[in-house]
Protein backbone atom coordinates (compact mmCIF):
# COMPACT_ATOMS: atom_id res chain seq x y z
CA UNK A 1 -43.93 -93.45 55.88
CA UNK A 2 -40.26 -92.73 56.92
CA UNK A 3 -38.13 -94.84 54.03
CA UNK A 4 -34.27 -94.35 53.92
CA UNK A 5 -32.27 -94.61 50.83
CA UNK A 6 -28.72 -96.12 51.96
CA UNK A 7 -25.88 -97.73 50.56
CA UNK A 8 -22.10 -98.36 52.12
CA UNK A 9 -20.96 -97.12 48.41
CA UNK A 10 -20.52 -93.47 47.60
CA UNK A 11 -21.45 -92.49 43.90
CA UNK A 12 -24.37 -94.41 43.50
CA UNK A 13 -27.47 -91.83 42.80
CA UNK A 14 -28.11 -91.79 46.76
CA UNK A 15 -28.85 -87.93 46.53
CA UNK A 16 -30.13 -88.02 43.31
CA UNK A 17 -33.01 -91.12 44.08
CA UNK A 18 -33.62 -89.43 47.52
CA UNK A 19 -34.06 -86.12 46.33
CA UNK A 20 -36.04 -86.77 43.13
CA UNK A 21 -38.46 -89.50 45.08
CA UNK A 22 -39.29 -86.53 47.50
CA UNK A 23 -39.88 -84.39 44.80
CA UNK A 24 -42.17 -86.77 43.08
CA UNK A 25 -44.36 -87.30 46.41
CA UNK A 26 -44.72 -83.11 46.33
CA UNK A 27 -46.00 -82.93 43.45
CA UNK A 28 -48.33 -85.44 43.49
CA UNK A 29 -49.57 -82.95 46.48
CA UNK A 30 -48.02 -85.17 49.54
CA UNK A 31 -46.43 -82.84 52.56
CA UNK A 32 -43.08 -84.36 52.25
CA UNK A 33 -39.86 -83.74 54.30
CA UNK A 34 -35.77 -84.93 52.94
CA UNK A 35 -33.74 -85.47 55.73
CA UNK A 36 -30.14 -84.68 54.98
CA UNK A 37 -27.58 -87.06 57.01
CA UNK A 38 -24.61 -86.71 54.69
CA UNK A 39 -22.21 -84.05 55.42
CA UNK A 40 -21.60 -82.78 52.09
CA UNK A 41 -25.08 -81.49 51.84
CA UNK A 42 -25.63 -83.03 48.18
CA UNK A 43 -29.46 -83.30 48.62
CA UNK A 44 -29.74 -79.98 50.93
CA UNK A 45 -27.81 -78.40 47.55
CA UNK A 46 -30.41 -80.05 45.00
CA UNK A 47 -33.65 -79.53 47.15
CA UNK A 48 -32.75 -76.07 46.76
CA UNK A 49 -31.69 -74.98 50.19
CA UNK A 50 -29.22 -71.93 50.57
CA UNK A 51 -27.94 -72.31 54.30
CA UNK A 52 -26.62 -68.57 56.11
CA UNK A 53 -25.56 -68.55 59.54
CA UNK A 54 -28.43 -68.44 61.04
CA UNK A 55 -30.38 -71.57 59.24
CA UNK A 56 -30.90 -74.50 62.02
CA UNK A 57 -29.61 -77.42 60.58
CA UNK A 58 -29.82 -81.40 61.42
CA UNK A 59 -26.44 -80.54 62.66
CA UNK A 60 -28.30 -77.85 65.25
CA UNK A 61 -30.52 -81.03 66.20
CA UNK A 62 -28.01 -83.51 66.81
CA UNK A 63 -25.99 -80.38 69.01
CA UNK A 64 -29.43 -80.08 71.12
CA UNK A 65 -29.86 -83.72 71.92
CA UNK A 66 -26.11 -83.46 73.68
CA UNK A 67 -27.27 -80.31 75.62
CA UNK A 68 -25.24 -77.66 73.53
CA UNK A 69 -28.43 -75.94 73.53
CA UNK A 70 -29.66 -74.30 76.59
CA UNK A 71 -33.33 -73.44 75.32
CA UNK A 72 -34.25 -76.77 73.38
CA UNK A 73 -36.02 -75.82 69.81
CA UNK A 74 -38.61 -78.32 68.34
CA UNK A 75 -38.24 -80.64 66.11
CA UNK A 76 -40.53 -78.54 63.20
CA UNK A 77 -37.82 -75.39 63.83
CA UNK A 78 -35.14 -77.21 62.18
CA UNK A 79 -37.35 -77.68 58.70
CA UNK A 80 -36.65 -75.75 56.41
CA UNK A 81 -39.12 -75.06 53.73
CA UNK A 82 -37.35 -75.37 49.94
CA UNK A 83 -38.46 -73.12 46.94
CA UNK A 84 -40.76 -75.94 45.95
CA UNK A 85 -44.61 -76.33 46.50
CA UNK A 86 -44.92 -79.05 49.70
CA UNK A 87 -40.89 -80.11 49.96
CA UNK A 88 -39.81 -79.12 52.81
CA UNK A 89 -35.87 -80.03 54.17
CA UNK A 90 -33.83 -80.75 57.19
CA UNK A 91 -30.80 -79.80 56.09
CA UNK A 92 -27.27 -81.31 56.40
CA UNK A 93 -24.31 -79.68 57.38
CA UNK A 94 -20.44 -79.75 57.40
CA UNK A 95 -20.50 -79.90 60.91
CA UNK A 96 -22.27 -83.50 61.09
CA UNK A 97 -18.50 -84.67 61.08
CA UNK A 98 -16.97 -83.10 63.76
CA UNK A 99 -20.40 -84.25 66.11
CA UNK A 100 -20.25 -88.12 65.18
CA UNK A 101 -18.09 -89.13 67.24
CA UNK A 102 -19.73 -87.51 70.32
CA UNK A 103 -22.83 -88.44 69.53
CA UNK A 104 -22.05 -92.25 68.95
CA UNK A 105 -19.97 -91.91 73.04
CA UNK A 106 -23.18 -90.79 74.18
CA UNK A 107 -25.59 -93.74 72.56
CA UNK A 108 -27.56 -91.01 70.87
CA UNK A 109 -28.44 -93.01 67.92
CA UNK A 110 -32.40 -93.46 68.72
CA UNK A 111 -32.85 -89.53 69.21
CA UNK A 112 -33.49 -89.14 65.28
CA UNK A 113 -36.26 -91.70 65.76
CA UNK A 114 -37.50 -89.40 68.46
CA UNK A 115 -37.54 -86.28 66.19
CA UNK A 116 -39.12 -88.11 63.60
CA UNK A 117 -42.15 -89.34 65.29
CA UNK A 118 -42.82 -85.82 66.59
CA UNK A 119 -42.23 -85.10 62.85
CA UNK A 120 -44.41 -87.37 61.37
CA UNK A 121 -47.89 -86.14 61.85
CA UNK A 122 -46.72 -82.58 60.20
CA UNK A 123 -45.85 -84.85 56.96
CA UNK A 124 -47.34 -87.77 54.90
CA UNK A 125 -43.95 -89.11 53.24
CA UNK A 126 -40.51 -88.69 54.94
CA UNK A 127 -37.56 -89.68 52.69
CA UNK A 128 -34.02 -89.60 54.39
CA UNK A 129 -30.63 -89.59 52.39
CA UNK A 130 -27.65 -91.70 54.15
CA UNK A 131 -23.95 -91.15 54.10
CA UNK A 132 -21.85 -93.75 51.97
CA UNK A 133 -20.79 -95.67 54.77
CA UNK A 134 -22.38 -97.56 57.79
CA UNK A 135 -21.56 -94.95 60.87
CA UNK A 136 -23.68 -93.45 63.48
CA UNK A 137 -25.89 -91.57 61.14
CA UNK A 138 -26.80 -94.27 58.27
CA UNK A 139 -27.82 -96.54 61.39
CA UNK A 140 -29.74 -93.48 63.15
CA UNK A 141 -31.97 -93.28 59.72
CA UNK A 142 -32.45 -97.02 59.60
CA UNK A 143 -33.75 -97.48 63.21
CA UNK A 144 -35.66 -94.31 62.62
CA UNK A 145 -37.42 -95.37 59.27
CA UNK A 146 -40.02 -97.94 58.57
CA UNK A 147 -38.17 -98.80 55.37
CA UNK A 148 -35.19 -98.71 53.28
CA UNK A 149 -33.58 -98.37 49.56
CA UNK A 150 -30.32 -99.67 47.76
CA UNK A 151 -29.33 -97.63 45.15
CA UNK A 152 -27.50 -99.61 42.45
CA UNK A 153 -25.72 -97.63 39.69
CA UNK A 154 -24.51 -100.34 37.20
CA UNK A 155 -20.91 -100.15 37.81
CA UNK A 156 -18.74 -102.96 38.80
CA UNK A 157 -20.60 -102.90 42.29
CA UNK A 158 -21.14 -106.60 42.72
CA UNK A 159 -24.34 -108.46 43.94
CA UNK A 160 -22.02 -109.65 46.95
CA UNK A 161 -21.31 -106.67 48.27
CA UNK A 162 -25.44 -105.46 48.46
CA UNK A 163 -25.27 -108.74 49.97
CA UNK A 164 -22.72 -107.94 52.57
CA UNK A 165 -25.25 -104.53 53.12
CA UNK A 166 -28.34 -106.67 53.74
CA UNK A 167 -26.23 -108.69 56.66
CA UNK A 168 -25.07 -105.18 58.37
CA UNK A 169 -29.06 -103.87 58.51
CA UNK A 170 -30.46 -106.95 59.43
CA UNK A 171 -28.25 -107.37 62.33
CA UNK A 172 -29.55 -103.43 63.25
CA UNK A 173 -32.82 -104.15 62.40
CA UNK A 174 -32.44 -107.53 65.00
CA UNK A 175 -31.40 -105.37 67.54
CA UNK A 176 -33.22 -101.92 67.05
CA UNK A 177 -36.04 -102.12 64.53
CA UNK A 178 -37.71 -105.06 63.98
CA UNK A 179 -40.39 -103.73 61.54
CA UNK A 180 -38.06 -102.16 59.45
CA UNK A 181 -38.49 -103.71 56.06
CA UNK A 182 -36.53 -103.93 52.96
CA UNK A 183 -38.09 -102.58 49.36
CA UNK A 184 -35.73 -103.18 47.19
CA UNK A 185 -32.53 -102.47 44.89
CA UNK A 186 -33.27 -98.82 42.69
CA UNK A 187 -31.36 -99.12 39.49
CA UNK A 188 -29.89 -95.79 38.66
CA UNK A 189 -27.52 -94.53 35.45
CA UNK A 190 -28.98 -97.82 33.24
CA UNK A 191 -28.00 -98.00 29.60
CA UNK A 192 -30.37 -100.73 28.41
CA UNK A 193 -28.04 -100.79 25.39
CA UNK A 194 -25.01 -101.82 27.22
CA UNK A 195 -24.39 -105.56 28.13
CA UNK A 196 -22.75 -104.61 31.58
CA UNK A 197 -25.63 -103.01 33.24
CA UNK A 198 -28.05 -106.13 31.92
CA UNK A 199 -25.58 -108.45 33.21
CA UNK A 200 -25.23 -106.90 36.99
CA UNK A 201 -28.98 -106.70 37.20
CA UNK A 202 -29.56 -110.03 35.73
CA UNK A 203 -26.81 -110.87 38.97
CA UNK A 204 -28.79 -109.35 41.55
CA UNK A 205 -32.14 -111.10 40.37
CA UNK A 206 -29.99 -114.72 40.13
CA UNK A 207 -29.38 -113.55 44.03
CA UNK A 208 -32.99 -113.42 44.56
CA UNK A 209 -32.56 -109.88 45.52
CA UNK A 210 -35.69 -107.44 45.13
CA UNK A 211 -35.18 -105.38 42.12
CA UNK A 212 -37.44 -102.57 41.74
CA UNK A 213 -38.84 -101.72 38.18
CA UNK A 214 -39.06 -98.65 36.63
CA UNK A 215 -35.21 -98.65 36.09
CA UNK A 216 -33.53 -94.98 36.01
CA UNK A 217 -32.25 -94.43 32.54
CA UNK A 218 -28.44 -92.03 32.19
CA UNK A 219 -29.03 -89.29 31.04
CA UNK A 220 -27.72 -85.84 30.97
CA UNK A 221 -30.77 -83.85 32.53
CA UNK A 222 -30.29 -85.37 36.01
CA UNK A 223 -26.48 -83.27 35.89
CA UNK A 224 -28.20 -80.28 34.43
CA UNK A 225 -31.10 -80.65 37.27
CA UNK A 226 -28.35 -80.83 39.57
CA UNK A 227 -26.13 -78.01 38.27
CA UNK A 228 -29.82 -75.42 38.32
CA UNK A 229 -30.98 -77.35 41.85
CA UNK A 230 -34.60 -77.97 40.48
CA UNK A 231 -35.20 -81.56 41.24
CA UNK A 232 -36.65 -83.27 37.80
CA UNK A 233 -40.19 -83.42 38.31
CA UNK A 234 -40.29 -79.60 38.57
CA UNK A 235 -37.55 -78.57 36.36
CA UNK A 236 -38.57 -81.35 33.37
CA UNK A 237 -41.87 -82.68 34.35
CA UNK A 238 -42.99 -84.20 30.94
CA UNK A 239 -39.23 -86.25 30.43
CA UNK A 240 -38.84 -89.90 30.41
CA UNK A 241 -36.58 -90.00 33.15
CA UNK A 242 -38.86 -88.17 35.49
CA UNK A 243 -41.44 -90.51 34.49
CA UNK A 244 -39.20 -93.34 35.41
CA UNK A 245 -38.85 -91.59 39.08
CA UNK A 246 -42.72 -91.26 39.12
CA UNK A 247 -42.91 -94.83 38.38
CA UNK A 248 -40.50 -95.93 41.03
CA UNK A 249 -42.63 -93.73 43.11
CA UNK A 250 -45.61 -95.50 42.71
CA UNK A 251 -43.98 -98.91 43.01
CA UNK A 252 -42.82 -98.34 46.49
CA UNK A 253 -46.42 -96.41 47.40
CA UNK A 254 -47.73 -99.74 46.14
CA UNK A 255 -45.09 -101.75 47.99
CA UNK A 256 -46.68 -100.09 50.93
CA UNK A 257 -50.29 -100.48 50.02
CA UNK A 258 -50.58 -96.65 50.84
CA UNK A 259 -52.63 -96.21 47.65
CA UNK A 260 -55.45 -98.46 48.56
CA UNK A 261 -55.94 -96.83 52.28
């Protein structure tokens, strides 16, 4: 399963769902690969990942496909393996920037798609964190994946404009993927005590949109997992909040009917 965890809004958990999903499917004993697309690295950071000069990159990937390599590597050189038992990463870089806009001149979009399917059989759960915007690499990861994530963090974010999302993919998926499948809206930084975050949710389900339950409680630990770059379910296995990731885990393995196979 290749499933991408995108939204056009930065600040909403994208890292932090993406990373911490991954991290659950590890250590439940699944081979799993995070694909980094953003350019700041966030989930590279988290997962763990200390990049030197010499570390091949998703940048180094996207560089090959335009023929700035002369000796092609394969796909499996550019994963890097993270300090964690079966998480392994392709890495982000700073450089994903400055190669966009060569990549999109040159219709390059499907050649993540291509790495990925050589990539599959090495892995049983791919997870793939999007930058906050819809550019060449949010739409690479969508026609690569079989299925995508909103993340939703309770702010004034509206209903409309996950609406306004769903329109941009499904005219991609129209065009590019036709299998790829929506699994929901993840609800990240809820305070069940607040009447905001029950009223925006209560919004999105009046919109008929696919809410996905466990919701993922605020809480400090996520910034402390952050600030020591253990992802929760190895740095506080036992806390609720890693049980809510573990439960919004199993809801999408279950979306997926992966368990019963």
């Amino acid at each position: 399963m290749v499933s991408v965890v995108f939204n056009q809004k930065g600040g909403v958990g994208k890292s932090t769902i993406s990373t911490n999903l991954a991290a659950c499917c590890a250590s439940l004993g699944f081979k799993t690969l995070l694909v980094d697309l953003d350019s700041q690295g966030n989930s590279t950071h988290y997962a763990g990942i200390d990049l030197t000069e010499n570390t091949l990159t998703v940048a180094d990937m996207f560089r090959q496909v335009v023929g700035f390599f002369r000796t092609p590597n394969k796909p499996i050189e550019f994963v890097q393996p993270s300090p964690f038992e079966n998480l392994f990463v392709l890495p982000a870089s700073s450089e994903l920037s400055e190669l966009e806009r060569e990549l999109e001149s040159r219709y390059k979009m499907f050649k993540l798609r291509e790495t990925l399917k050589t990539l599959r059989p090495s892995f049983d759960y791919i997870f793939i964190d999007t930058p906050p915007n819809f550019n060449f690499y949010s739409k690479a990861a969508l026609i690569a994946a079989d299925n995508y994530i909103v993340p939703f963090d309770c702010d004034a974010f509206s209903a409309q404009a996950i609406i306004h999302l769903l329109d941009n993919v499904a005219e991609l998926k129209a065009d590019h993927n036709p299998a790829l499948s929506f699994l929901g809206v993840a609800i990240n930084q809820f305070n069940s005590q607040a009447k905001l975050p029950q009223s925006l949710v209560q919004e999105l389900e009046t919109e008929g949109l696919e809410v996905i339950r466990p919701f993922i409680n605020a809480t400090v630990k996520v910034k402390e997992s952050h600030s020591k770059r253990v992802p929760l379910p190895f740095y506080l296995p036992n806390h609720k909040v890693t049980k809510q990731f573990h439960g919004l885990f199993k809801t999408l393995y279950d979306n997926e009917k992966v368990l019963s196979e």
